[in-house]
N, C-alpha and C. Protein backbone atom coordinates (compact mmCIF):
# COMPACT_ATOMS: atom_id res chain seq x y z
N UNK A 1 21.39 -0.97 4.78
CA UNK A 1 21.66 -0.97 3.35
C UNK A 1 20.63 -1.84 2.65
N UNK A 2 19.95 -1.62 1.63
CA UNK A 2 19.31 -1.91 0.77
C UNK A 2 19.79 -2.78 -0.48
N UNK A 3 20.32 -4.50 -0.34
CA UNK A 3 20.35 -5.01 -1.81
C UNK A 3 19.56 -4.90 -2.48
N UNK A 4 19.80 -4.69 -3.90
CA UNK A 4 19.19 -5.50 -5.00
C UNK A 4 18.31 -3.93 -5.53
N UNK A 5 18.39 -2.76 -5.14
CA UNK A 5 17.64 -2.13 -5.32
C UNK A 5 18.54 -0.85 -6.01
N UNK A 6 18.08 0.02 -6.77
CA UNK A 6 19.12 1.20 -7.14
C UNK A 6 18.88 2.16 -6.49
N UNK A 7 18.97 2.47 -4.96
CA UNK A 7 19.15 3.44 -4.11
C UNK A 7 20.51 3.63 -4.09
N UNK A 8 21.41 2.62 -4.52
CA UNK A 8 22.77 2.96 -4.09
C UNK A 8 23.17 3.46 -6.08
N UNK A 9 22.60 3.12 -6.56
CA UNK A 9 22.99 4.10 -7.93
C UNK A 9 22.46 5.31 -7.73
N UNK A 10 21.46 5.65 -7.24
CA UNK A 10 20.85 7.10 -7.19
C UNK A 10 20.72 7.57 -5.28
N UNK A 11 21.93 8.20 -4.86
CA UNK A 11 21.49 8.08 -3.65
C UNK A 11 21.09 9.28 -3.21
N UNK A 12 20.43 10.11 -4.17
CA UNK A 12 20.02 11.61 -4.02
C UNK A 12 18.60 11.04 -3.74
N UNK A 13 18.04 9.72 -4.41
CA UNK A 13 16.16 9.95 -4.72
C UNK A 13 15.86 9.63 -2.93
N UNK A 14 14.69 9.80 -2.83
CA UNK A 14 14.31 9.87 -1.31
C UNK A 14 13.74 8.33 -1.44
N UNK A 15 13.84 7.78 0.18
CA UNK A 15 13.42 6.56 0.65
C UNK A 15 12.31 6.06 0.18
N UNK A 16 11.59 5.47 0.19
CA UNK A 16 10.33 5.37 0.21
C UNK A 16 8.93 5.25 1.29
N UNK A 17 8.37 6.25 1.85
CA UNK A 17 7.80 6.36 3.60
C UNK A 17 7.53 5.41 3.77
N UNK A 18 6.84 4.21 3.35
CA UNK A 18 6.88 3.14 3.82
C UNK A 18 6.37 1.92 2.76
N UNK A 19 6.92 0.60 3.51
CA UNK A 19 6.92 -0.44 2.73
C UNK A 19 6.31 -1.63 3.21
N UNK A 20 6.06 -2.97 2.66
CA UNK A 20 5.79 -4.11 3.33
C UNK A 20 4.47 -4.67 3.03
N UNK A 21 4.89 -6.30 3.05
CA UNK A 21 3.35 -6.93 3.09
C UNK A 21 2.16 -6.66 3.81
N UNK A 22 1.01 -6.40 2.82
CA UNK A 22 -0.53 -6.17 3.32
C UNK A 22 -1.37 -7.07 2.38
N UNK A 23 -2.25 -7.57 2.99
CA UNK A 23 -3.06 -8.61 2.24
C UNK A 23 -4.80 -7.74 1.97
N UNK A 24 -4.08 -8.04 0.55
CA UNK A 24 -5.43 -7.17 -0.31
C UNK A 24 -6.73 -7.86 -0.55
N UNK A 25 -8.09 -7.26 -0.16
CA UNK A 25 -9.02 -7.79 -0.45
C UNK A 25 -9.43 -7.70 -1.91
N UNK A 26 -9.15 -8.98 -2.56
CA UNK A 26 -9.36 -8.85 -4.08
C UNK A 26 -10.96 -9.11 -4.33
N UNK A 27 -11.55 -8.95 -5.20
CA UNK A 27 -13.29 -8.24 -5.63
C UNK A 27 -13.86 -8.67 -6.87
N UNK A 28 -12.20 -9.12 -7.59
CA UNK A 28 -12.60 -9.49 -9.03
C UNK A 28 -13.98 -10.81 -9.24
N UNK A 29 -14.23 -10.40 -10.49
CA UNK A 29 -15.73 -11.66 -10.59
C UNK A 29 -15.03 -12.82 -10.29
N UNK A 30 -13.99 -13.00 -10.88
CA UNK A 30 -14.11 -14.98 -10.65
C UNK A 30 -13.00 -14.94 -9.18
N UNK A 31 -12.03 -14.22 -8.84
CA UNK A 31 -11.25 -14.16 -6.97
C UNK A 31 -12.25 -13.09 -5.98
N UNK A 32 -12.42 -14.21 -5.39
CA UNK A 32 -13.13 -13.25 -4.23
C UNK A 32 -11.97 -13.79 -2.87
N UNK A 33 -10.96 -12.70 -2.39
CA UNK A 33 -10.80 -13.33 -0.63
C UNK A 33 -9.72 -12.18 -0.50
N UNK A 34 -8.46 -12.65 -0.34
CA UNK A 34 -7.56 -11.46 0.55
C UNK A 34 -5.76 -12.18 -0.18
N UNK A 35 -5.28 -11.61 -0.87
CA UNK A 35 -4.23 -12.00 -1.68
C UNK A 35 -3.19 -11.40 -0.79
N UNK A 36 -1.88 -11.71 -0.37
CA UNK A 36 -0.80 -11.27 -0.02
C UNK A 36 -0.23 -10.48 -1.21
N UNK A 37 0.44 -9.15 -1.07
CA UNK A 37 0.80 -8.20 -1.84
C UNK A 37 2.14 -7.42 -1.46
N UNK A 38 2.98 -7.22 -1.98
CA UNK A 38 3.67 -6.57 -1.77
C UNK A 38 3.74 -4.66 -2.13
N UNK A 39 3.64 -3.54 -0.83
CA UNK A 39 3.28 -2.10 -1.37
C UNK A 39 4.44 -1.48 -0.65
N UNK A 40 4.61 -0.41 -1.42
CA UNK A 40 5.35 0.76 -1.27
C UNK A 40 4.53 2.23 -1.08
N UNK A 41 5.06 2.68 -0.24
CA UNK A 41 4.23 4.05 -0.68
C UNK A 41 5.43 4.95 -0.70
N UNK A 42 5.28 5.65 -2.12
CA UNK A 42 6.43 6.86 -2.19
C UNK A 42 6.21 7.77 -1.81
N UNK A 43 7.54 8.82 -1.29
CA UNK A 43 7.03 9.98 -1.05
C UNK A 43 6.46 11.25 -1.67
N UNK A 44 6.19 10.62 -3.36
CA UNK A 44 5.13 11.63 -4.19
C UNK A 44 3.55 11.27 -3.67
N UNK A 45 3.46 10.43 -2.66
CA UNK A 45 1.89 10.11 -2.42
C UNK A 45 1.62 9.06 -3.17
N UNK A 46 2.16 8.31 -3.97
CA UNK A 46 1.62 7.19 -4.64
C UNK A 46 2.05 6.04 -4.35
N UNK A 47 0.88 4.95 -3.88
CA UNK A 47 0.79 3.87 -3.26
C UNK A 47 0.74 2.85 -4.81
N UNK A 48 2.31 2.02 -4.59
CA UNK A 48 2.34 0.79 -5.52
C UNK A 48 2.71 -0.25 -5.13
N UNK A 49 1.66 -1.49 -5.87
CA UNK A 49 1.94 -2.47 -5.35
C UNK A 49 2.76 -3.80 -6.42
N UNK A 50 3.08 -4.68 -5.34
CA UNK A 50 4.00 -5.67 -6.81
C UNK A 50 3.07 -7.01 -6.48
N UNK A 51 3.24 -8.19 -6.83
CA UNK A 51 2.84 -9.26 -6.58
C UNK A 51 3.72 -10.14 -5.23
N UNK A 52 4.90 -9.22 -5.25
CA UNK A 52 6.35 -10.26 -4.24
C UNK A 52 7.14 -8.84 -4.01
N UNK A 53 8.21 -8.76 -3.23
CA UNK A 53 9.13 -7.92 -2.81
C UNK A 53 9.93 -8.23 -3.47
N UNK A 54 10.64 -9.04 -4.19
CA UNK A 54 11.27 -9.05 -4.97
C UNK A 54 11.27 -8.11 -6.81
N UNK A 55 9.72 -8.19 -6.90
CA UNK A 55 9.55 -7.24 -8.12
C UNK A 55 9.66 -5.76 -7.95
N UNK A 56 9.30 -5.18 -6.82
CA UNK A 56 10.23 -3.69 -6.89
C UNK A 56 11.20 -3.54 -7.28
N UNK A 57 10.87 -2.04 -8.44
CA UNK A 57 11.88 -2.23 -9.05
C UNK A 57 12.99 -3.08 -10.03
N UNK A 58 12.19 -3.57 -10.40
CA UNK A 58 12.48 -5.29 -11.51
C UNK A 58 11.24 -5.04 -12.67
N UNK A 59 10.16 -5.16 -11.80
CA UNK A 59 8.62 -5.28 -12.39
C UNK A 59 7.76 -3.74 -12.54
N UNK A 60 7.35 -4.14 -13.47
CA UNK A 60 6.04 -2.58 -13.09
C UNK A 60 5.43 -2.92 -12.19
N UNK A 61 4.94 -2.20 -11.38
CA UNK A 61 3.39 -2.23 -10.22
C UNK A 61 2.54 -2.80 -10.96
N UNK A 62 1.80 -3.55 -10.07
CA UNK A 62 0.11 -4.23 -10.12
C UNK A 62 -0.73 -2.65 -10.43
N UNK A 63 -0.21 -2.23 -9.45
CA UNK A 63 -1.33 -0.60 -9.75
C UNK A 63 -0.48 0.22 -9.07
N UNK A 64 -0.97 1.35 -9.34
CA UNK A 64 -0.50 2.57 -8.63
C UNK A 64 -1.63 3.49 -8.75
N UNK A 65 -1.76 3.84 -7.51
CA UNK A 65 -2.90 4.92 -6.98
C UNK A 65 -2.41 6.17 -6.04
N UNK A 66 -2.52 7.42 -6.58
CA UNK A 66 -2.61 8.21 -5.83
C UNK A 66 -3.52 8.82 -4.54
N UNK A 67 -2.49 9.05 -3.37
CA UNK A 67 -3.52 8.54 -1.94
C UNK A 67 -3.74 10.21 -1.66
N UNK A 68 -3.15 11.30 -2.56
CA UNK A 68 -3.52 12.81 -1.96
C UNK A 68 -5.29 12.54 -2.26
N UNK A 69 -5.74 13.29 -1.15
CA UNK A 69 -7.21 13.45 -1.14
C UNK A 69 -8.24 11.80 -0.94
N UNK A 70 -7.52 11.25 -0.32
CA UNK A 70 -8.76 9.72 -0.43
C UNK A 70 -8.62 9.65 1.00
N UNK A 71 -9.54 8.84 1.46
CA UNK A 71 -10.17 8.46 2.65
C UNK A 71 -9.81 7.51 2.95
N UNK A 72 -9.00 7.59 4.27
CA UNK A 72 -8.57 6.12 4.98
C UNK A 72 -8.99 6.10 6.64
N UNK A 73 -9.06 4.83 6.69
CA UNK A 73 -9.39 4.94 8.04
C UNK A 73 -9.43 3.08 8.27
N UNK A 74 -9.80 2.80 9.73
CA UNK A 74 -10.12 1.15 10.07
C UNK A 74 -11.48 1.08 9.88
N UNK A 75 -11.44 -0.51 9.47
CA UNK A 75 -12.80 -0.57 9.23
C UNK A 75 -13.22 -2.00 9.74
N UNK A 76 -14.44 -1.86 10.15
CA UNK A 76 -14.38 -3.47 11.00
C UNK A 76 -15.87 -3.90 10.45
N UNK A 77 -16.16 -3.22 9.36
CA UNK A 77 -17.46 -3.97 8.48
C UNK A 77 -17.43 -5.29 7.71
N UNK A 78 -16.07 -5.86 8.13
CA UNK A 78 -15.61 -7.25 7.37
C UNK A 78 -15.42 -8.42 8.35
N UNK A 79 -15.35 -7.96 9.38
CA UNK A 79 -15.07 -9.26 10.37
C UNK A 79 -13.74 -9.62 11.04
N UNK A 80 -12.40 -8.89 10.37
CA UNK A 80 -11.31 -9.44 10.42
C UNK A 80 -10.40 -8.22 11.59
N UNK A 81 -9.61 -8.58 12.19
CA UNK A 81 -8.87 -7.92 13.06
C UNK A 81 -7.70 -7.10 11.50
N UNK A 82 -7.47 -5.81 12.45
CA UNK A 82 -6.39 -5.07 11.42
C UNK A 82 -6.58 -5.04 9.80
N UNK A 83 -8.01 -4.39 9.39
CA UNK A 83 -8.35 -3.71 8.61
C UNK A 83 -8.55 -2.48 8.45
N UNK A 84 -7.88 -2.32 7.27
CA UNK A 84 -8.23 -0.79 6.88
C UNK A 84 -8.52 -0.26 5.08
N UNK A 85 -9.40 0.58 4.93
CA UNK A 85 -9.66 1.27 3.61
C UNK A 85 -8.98 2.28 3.44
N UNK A 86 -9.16 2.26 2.28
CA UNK A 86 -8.55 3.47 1.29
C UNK A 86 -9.57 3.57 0.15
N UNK A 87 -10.32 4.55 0.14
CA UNK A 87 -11.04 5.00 -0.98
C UNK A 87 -10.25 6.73 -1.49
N UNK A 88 -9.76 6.17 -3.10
CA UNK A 88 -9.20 7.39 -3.62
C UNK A 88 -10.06 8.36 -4.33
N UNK A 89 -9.60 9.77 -4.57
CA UNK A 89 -10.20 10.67 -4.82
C UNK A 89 -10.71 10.29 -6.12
N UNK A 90 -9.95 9.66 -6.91
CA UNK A 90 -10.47 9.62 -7.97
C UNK A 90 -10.65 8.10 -8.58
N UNK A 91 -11.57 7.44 -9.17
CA UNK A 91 -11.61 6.08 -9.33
C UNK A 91 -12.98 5.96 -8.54
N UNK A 92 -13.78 4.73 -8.67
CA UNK A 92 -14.50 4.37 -7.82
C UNK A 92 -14.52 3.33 -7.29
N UNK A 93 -12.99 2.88 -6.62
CA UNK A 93 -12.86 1.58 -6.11
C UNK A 93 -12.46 1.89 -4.59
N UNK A 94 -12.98 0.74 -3.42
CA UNK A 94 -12.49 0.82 -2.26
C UNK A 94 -11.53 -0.22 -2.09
N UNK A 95 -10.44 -0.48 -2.04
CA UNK A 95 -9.46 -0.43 -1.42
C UNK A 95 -9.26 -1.19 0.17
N UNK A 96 -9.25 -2.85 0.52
CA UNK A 96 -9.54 -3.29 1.76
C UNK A 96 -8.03 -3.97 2.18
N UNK A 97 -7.58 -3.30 2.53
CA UNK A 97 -6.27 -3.84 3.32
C UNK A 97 -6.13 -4.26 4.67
N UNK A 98 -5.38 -5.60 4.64
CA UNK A 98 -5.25 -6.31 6.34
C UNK A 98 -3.75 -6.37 6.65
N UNK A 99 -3.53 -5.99 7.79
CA UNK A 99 -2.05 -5.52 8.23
C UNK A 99 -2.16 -7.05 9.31
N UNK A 100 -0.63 -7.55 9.62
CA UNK A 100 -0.63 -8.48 10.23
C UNK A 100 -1.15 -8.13 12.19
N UNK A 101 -0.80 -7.16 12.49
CA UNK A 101 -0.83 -6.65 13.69
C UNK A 101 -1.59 -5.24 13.44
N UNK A 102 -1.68 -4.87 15.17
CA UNK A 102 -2.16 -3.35 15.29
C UNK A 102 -1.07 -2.30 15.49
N UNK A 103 0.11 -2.62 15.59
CA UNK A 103 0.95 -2.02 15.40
C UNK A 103 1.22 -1.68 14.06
N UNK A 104 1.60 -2.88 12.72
CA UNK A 104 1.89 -2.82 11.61
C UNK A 104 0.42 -1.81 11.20
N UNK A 105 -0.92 -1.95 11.29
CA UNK A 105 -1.69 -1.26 10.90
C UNK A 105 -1.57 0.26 10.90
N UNK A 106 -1.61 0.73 12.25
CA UNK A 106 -1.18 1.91 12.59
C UNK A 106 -0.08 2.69 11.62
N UNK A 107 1.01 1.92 11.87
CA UNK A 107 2.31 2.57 10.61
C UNK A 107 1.81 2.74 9.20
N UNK A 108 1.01 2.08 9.05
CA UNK A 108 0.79 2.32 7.67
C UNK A 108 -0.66 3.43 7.45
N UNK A 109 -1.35 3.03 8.60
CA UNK A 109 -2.28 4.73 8.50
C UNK A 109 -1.44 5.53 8.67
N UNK A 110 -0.81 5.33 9.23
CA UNK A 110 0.17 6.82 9.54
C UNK A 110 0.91 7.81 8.03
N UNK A 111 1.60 6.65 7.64
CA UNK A 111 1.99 6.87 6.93
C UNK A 111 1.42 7.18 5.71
N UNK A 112 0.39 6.92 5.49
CA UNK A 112 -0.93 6.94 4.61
C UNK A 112 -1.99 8.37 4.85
N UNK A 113 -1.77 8.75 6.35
CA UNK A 113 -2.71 10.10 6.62
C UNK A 113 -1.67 11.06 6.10
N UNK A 114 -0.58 10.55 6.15
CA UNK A 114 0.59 11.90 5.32
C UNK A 114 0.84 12.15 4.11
N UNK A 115 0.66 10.44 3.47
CA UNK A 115 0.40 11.33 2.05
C UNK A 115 -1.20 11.67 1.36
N UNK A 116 -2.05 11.37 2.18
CA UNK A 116 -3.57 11.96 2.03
C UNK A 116 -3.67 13.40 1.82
N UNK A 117 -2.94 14.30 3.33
CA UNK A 117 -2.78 15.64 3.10
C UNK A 117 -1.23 15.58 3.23
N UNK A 118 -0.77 15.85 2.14
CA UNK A 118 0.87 16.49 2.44
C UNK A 118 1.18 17.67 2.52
């Protein structure tokens, strides 16, 4: 069961394929490093993120990006164990996410190559 969330007011809407902390490589001019983030990915294909797990659903998303048609994969051009990109179809931003493990990584390509092609 899910507190705090309105799955139990709406228990027709679908789950969400997957969820959980990933630490984002932020790019901005004045933060350069890897921010802890809280993401969801729904099952319309769109990957949103909050600042905390607690703002789902409370808060609007930091962003929301649609993952049909973008390119994911691991990437080890950074140095760090359990990285991975996401470059979307549309936008011209890449996207550097670090999963705590190679397990947690995996689930979330996974889950990420499904809503790429659904």
């Amino acid at each position: 069961m899910v507190v705090g969330s309105d799955i139990s007011r709406y228990p027709n809407t679908p789950r969400p394929t997957c969820r959980g902390y990933l630490h984002k490589r932020t790019q901005s001019a004045i933060l350069k490093g890897w921010r802890k983030r809280w993401f969801v990915l729904k099952h319309n294909g769109y990957l949103h993120y909050y600042k905390h797990k607690k703002d789902e659903g409370k808060c609007r998303p930091l962003e929301v990006t649609k993952l049909e048609g973008a390119e994911i994969g691991v990437d080890t051009s950074l140095g760090k164990p359990f990285v991975f990109k996401c470059v979307p179809q549309t936008g011209s931003r890449i996207f550097y996410f670090c999963a705590t493990s190679n397990q947690e990584m995996k689930r979330w390509l996974e889950a990420m190559d499904k809503a790429v092609h659904p």
